[in-house]
N, C-alpha and C. Protein backbone atom coordinates (compact mmCIF):
# COMPACT_ATOMS: atom_id res chain seq x y z
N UNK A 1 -2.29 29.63 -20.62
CA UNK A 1 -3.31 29.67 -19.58
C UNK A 1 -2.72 29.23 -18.24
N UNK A 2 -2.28 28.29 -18.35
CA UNK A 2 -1.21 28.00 -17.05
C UNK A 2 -0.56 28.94 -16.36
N UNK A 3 0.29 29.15 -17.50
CA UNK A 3 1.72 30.15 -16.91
C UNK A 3 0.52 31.70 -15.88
N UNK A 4 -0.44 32.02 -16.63
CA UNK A 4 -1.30 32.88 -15.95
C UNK A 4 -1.50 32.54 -14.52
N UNK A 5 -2.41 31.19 -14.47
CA UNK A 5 -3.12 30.97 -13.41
C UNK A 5 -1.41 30.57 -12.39
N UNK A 6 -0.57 30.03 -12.61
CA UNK A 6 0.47 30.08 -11.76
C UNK A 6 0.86 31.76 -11.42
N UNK A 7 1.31 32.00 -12.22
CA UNK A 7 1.93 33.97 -11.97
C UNK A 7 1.01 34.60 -10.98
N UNK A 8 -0.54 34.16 -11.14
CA UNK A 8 -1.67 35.24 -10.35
C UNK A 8 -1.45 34.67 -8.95
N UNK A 9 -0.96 33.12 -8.90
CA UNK A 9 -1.26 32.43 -7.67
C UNK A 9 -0.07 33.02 -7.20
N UNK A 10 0.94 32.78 -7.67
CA UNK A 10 2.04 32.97 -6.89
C UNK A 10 1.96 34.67 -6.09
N UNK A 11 1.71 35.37 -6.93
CA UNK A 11 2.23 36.69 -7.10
C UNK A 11 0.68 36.83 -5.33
N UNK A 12 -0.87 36.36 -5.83
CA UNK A 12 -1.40 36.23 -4.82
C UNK A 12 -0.78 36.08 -2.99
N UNK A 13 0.07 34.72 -3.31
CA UNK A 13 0.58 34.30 -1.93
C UNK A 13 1.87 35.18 -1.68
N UNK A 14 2.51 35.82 -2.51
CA UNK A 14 3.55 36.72 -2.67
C UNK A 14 3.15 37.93 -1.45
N UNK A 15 1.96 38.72 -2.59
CA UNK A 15 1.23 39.72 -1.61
C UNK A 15 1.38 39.48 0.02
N UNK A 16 0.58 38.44 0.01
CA UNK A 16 -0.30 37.94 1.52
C UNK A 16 0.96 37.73 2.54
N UNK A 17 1.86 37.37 2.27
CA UNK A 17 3.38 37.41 2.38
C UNK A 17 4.11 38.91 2.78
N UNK A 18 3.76 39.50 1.92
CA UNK A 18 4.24 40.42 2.06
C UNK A 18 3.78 41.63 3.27
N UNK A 19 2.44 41.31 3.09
CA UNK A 19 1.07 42.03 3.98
C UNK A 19 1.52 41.74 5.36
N UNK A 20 1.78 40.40 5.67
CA UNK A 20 1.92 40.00 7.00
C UNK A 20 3.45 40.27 7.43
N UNK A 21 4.31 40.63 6.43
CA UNK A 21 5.34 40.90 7.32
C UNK A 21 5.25 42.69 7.47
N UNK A 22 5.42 42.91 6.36
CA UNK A 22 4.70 44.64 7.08
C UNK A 22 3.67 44.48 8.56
N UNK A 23 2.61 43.93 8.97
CA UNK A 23 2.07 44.16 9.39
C UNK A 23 3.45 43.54 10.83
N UNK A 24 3.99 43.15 10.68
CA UNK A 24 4.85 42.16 11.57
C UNK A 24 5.83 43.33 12.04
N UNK A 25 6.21 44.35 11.13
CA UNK A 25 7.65 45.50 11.18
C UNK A 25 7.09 46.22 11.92
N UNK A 26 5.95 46.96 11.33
CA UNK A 26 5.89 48.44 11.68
C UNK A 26 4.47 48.27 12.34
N UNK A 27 4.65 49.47 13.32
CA UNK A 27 3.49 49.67 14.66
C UNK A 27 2.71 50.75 14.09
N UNK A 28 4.45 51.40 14.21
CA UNK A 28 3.88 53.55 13.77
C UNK A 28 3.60 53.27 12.18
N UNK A 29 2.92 54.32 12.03
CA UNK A 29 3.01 54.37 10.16
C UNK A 29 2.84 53.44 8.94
N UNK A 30 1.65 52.78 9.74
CA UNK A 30 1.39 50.97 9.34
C UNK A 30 0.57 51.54 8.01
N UNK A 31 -0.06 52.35 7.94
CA UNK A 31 -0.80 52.37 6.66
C UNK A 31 0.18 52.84 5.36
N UNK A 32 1.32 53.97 5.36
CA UNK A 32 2.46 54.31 4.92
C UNK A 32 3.32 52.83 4.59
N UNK A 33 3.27 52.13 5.03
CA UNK A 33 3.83 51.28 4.86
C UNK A 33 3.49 50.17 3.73
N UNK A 34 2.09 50.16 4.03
CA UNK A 34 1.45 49.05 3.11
C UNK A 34 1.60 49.60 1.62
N UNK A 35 1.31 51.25 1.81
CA UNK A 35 1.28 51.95 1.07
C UNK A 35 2.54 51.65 0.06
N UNK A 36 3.27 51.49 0.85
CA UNK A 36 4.57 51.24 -0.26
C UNK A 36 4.94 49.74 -0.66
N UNK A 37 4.65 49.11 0.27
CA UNK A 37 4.79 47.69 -0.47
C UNK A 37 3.64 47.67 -1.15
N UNK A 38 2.53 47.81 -1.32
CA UNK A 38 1.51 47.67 -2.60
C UNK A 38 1.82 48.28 -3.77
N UNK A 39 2.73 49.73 -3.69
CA UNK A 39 2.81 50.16 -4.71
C UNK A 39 4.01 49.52 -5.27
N UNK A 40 5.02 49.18 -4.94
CA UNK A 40 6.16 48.39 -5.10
C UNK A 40 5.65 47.38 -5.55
N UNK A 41 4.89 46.12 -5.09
CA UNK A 41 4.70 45.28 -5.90
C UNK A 41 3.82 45.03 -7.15
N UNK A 42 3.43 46.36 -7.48
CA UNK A 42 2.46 46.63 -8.55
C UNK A 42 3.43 47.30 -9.61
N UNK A 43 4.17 47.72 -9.32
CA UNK A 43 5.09 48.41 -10.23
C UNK A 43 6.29 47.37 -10.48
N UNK A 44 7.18 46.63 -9.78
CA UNK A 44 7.67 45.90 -10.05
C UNK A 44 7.33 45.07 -11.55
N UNK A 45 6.20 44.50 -11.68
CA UNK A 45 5.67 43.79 -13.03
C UNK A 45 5.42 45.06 -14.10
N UNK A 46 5.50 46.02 -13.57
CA UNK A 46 5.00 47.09 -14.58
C UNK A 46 6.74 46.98 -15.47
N UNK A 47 7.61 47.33 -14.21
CA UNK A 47 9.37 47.80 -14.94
C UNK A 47 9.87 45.69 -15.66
N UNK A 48 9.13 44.97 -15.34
CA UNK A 48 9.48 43.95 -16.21
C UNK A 48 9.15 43.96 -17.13
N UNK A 49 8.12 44.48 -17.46
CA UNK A 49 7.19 44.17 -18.88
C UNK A 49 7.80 45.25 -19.94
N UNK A 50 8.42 46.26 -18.94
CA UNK A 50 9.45 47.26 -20.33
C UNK A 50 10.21 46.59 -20.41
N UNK A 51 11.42 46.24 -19.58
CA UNK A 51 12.27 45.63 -19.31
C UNK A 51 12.44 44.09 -20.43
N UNK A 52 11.41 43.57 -19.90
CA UNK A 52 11.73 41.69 -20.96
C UNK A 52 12.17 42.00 -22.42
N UNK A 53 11.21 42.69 -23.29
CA UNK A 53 11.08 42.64 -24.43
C UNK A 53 12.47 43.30 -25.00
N UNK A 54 13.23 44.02 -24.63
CA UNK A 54 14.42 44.27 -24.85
C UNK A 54 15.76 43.47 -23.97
N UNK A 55 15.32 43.02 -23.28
CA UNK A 55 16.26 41.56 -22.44
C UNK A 55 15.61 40.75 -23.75
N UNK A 56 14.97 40.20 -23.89
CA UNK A 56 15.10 38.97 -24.93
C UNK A 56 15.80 39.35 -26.24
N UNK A 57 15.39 40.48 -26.71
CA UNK A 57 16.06 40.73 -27.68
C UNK A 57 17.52 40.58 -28.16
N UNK A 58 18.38 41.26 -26.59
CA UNK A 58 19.65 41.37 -26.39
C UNK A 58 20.41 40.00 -26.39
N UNK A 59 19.89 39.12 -25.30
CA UNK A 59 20.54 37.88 -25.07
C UNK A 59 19.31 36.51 -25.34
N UNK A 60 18.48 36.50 -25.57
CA UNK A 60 17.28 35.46 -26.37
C UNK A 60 16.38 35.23 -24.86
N UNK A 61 15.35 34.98 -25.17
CA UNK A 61 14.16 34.29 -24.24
C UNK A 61 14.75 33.80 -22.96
N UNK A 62 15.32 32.82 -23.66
CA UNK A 62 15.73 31.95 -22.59
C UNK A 62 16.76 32.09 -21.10
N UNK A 63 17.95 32.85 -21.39
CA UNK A 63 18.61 33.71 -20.80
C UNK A 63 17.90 34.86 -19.94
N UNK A 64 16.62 36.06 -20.64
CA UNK A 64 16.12 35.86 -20.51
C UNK A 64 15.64 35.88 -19.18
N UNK A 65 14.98 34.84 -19.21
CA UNK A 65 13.87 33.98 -17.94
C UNK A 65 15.02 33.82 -16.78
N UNK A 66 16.02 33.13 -17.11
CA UNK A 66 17.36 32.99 -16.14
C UNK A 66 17.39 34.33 -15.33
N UNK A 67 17.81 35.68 -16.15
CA UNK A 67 18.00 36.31 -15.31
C UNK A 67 16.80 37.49 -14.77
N UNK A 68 15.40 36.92 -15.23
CA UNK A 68 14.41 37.25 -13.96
C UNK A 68 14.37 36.25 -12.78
N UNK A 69 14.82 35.00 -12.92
CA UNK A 69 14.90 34.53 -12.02
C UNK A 69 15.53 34.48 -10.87
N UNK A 70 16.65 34.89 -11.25
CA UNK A 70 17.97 35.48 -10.54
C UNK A 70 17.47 36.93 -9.94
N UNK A 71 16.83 37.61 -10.36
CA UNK A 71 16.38 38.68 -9.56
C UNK A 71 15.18 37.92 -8.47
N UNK A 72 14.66 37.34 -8.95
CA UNK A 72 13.16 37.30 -7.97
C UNK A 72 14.20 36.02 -6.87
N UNK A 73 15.06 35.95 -7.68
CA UNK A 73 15.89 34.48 -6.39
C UNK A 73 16.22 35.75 -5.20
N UNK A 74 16.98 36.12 -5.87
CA UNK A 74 17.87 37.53 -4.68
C UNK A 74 16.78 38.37 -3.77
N UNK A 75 15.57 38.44 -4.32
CA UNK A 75 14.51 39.40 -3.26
C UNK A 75 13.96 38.35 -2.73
N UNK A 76 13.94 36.97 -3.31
CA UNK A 76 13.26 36.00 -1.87
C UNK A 76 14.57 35.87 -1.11
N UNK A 77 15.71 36.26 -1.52
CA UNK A 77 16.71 35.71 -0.04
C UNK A 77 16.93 37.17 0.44
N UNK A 78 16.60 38.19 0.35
CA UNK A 78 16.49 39.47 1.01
C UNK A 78 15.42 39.70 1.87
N UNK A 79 14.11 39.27 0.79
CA UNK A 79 12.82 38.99 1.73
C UNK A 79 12.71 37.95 3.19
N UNK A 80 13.85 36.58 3.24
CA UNK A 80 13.68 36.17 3.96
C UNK A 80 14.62 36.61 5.19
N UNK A 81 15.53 37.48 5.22
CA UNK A 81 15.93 38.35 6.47
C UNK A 81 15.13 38.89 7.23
N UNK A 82 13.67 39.08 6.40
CA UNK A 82 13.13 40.00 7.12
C UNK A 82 11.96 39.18 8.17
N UNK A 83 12.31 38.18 8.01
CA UNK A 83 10.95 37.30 8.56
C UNK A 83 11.02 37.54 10.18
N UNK A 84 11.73 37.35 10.50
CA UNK A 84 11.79 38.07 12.11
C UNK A 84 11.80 39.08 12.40
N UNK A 85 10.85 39.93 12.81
CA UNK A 85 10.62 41.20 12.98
C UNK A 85 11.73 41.61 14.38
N UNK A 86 11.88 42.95 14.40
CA UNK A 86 12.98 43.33 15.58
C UNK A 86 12.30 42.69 16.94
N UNK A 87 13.30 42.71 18.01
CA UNK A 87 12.74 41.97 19.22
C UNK A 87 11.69 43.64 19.96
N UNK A 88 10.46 43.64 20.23
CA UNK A 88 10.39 44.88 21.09
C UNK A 88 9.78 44.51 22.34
N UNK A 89 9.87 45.55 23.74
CA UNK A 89 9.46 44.82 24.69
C UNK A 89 7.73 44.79 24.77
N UNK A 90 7.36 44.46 25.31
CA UNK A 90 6.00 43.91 25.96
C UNK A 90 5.08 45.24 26.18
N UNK A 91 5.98 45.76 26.53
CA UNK A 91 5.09 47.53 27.02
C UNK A 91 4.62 48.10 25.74
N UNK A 92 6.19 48.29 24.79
CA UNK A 92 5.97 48.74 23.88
C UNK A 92 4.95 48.17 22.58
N UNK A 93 5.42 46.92 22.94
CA UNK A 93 3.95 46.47 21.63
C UNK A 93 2.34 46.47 21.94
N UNK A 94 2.47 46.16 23.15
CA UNK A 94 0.91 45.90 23.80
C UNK A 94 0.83 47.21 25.14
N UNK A 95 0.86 48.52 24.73
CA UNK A 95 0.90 49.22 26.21
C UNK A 95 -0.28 49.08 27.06
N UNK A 96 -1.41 49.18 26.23
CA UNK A 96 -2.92 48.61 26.84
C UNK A 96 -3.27 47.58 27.84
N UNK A 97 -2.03 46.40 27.68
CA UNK A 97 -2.45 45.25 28.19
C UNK A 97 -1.13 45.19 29.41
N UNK A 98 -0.24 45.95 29.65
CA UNK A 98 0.77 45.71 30.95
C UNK A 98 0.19 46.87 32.07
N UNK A 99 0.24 46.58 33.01
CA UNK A 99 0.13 47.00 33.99
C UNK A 99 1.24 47.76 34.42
N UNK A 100 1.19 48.99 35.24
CA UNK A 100 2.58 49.52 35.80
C UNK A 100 1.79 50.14 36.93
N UNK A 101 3.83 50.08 37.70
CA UNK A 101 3.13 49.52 38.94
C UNK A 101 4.03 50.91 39.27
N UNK A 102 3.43 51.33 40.54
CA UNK A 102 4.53 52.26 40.82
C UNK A 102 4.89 52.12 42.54
């Protein structure tokens, strides 16, 4: 019951995480986008759940857990490159709100 209510939480703040940096990247093609990180992170748990039951088999449980961890270690230090979105100028993010002058 635990291990549940942790996995939903995490995987929860994971999302919300994820939501806000998409929303942080992309201007153009923002719905395309979500589009793919939602489906990506829905499928991700789908290719573990084939995946475990023949990883445990091969090298035991425990091992295992090690090397999902080692994957989800490597996409939080990939994920955290991305936390700064590119620099863009002022015009381009907000054109509504600059003035031009001629």
């Amino acid at each position: 019951l635990s291990f549940s209510c942790l996995v939903g939480m995490g995987h929860s703040l994971g999302l919300y995480a994820a939501v806000m940096t998409i929303n942080r990247w992309f201007s153009r093609r923002l719905a395309l986008a979500h589009a793919a990180g939602t489906t990506g992170g829905a499928f991700a748990p789908f290719l573990c759940g084939l995946f475990a039951p023949a990883l445990a088999g091969a090298v035991g449980w425990r091992m295992a857990m090690v090397v999902f961890s080692a994957v989800n270690g490597t996409i939080l230090a990939l994920a955290a490159l991305m936390l700064t979105p590119p620099r863009l100028s002022t015009l381009e993010t907000f054109p509504e709100t600059c003035a031009v002058t001629r």
